[in-house]
C-alpha atoms as a PDB file:
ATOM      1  CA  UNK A   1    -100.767-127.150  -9.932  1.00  0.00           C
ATOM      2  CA  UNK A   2     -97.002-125.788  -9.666  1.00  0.00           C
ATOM      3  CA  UNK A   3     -98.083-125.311  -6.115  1.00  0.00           C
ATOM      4  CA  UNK A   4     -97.650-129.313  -6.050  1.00  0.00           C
ATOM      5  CA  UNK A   5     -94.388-129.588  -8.036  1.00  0.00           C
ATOM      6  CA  UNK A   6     -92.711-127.404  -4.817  1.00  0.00           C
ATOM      7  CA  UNK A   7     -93.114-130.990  -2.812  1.00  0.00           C
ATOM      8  CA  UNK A   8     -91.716-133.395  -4.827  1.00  0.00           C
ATOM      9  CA  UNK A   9     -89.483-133.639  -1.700  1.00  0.00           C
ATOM     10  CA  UNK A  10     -90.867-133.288   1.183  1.00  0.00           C
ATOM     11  CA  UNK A  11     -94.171-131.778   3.042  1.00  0.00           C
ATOM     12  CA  UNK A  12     -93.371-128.411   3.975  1.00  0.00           C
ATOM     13  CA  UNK A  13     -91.674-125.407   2.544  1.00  0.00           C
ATOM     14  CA  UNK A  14     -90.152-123.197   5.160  1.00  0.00           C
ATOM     15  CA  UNK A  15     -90.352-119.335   3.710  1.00  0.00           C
ATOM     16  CA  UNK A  16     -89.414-117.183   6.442  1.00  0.00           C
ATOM     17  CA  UNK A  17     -88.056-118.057   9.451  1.00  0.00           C
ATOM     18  CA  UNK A  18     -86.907-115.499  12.159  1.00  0.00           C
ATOM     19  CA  UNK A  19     -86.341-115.206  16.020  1.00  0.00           C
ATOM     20  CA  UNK A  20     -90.029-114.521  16.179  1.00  0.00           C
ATOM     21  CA  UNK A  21     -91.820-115.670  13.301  1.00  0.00           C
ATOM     22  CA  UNK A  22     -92.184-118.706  11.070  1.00  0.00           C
ATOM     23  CA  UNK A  23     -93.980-118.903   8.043  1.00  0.00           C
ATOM     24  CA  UNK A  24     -94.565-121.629   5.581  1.00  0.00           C
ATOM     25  CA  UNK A  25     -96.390-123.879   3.309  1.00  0.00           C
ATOM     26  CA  UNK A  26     -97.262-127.312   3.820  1.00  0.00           C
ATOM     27  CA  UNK A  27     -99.127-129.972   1.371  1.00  0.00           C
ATOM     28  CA  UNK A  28    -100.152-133.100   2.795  1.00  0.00           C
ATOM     29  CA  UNK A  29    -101.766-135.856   0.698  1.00  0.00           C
ATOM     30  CA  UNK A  30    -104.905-137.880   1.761  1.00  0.00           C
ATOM     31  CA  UNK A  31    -104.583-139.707   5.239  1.00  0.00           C
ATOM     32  CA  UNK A  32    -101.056-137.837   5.795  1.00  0.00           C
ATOM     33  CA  UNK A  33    -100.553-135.959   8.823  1.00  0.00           C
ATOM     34  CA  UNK A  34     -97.747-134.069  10.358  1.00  0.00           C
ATOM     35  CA  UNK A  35     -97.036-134.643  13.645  1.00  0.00           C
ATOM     36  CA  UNK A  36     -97.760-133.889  17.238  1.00  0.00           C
ATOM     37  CA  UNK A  37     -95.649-130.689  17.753  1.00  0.00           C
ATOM     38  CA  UNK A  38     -95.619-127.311  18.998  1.00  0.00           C
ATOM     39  CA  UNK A  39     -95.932-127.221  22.819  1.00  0.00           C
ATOM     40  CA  UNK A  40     -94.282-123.717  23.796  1.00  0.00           C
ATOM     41  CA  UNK A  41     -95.152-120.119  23.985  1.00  0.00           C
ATOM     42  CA  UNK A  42     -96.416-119.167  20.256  1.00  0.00           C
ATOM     43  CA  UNK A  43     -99.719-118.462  18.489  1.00  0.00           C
ATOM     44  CA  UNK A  44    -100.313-120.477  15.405  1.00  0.00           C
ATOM     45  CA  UNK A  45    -102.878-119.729  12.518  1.00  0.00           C
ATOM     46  CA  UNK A  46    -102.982-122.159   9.271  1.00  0.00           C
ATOM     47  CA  UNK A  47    -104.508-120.666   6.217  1.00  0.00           C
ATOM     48  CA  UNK A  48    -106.800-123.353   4.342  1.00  0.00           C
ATOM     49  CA  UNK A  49    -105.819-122.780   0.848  1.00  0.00           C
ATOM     50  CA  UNK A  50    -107.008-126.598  -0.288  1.00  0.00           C
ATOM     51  CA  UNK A  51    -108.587-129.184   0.800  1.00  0.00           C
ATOM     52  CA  UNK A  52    -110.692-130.311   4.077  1.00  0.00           C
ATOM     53  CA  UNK A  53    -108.567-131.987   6.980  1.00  0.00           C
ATOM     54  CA  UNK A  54    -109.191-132.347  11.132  1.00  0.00           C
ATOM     55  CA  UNK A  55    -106.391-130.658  13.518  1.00  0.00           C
ATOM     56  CA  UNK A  56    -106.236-131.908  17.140  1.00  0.00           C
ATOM     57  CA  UNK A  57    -105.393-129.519  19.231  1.00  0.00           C
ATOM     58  CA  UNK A  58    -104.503-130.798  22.488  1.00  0.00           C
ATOM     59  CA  UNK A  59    -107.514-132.986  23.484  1.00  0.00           C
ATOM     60  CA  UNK A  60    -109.499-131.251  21.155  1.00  0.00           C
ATOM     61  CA  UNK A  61    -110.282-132.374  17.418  1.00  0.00           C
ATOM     62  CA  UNK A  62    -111.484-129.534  15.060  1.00  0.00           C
ATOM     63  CA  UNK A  63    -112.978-130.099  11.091  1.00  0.00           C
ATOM     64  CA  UNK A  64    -112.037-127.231   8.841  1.00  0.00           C
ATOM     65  CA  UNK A  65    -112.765-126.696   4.913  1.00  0.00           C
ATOM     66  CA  UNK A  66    -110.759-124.575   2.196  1.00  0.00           C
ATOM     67  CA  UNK A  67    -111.179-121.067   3.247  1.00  0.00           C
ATOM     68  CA  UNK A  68    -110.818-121.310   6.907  1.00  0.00           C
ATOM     69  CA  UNK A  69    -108.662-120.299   9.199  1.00  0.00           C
ATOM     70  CA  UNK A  70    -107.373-122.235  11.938  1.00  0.00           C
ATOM     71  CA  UNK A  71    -106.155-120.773  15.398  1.00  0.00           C
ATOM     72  CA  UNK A  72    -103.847-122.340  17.545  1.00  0.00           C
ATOM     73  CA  UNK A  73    -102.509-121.298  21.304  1.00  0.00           C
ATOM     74  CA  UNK A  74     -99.853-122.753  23.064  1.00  0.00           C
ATOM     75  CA  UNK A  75    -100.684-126.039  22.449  1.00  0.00           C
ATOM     76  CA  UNK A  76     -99.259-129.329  21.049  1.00  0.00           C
ATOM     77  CA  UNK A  77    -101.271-130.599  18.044  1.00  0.00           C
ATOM     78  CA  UNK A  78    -101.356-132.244  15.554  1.00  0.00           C
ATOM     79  CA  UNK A  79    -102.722-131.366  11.169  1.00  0.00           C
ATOM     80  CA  UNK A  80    -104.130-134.520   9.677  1.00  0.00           C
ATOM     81  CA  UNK A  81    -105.542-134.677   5.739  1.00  0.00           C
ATOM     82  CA  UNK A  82    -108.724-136.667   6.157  1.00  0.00           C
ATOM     83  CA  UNK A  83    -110.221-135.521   2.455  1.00  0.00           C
ATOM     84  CA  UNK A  84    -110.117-137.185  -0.726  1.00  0.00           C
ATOM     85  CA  UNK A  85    -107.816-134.480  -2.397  1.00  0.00           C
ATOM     86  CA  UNK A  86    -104.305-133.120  -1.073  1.00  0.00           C
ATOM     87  CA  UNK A  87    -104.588-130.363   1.599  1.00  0.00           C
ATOM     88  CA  UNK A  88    -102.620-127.446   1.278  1.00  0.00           C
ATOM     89  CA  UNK A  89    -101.753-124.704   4.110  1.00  0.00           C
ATOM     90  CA  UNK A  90     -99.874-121.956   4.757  1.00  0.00           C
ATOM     91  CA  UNK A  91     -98.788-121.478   9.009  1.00  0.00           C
ATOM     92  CA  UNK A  92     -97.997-118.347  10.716  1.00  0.00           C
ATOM     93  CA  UNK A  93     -96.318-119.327  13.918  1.00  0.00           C
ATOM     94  CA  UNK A  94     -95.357-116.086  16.139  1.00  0.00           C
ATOM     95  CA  UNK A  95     -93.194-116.971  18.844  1.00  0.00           C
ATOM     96  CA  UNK A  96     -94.181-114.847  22.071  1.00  0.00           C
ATOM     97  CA  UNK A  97     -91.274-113.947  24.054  1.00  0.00           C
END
């Protein structure tokens, strides 16, 4: 649960964040979403560490479950928590130059 305490702010803790790489942690509660964003040249994978939630990924709309792993190309999209229980993720976003 201190996982949880790290948001009392906001949704997303940034913890690296370089010319070529972003990594961080994001929690969103149930029916939260992000945000459409990411349309550029960079792979994205999110780490399902909690939860279940949907991510639309350009026209597409994809289910995952804790555990998974979710890859992303190039694409705007969008992370949306449609369980009954927070969803937490980490992101790996590599920037191809």
């Amino acid at each position: 649960m201190q996982v949880e305490k790290l948001f009392s702010s906001g949704k997303s803790i940034v913890l690296l964040n370089s010319n070529d790489r972003r990594i961080g942690i994001v929690l969103l509660k149930p029916g939260e979403n992000v945000g459409f964003h990411g349309e550029g040249a960079f792979e994205e994978k999110l780490y399902i560490l909690r939860g279940r939630g949907k991510a639309v990924i350009g026209d597409v709309e994809r289910e995952f479950d804790e555990g998974e792993i979710v890859q992303i190309n190039s694409c705007k999209h969008d992370v949306i928590n449609c369980g009954n229980d927070i969803l937490i993720y980490v992101y790996d976003c590599k920037v191809k130059h």
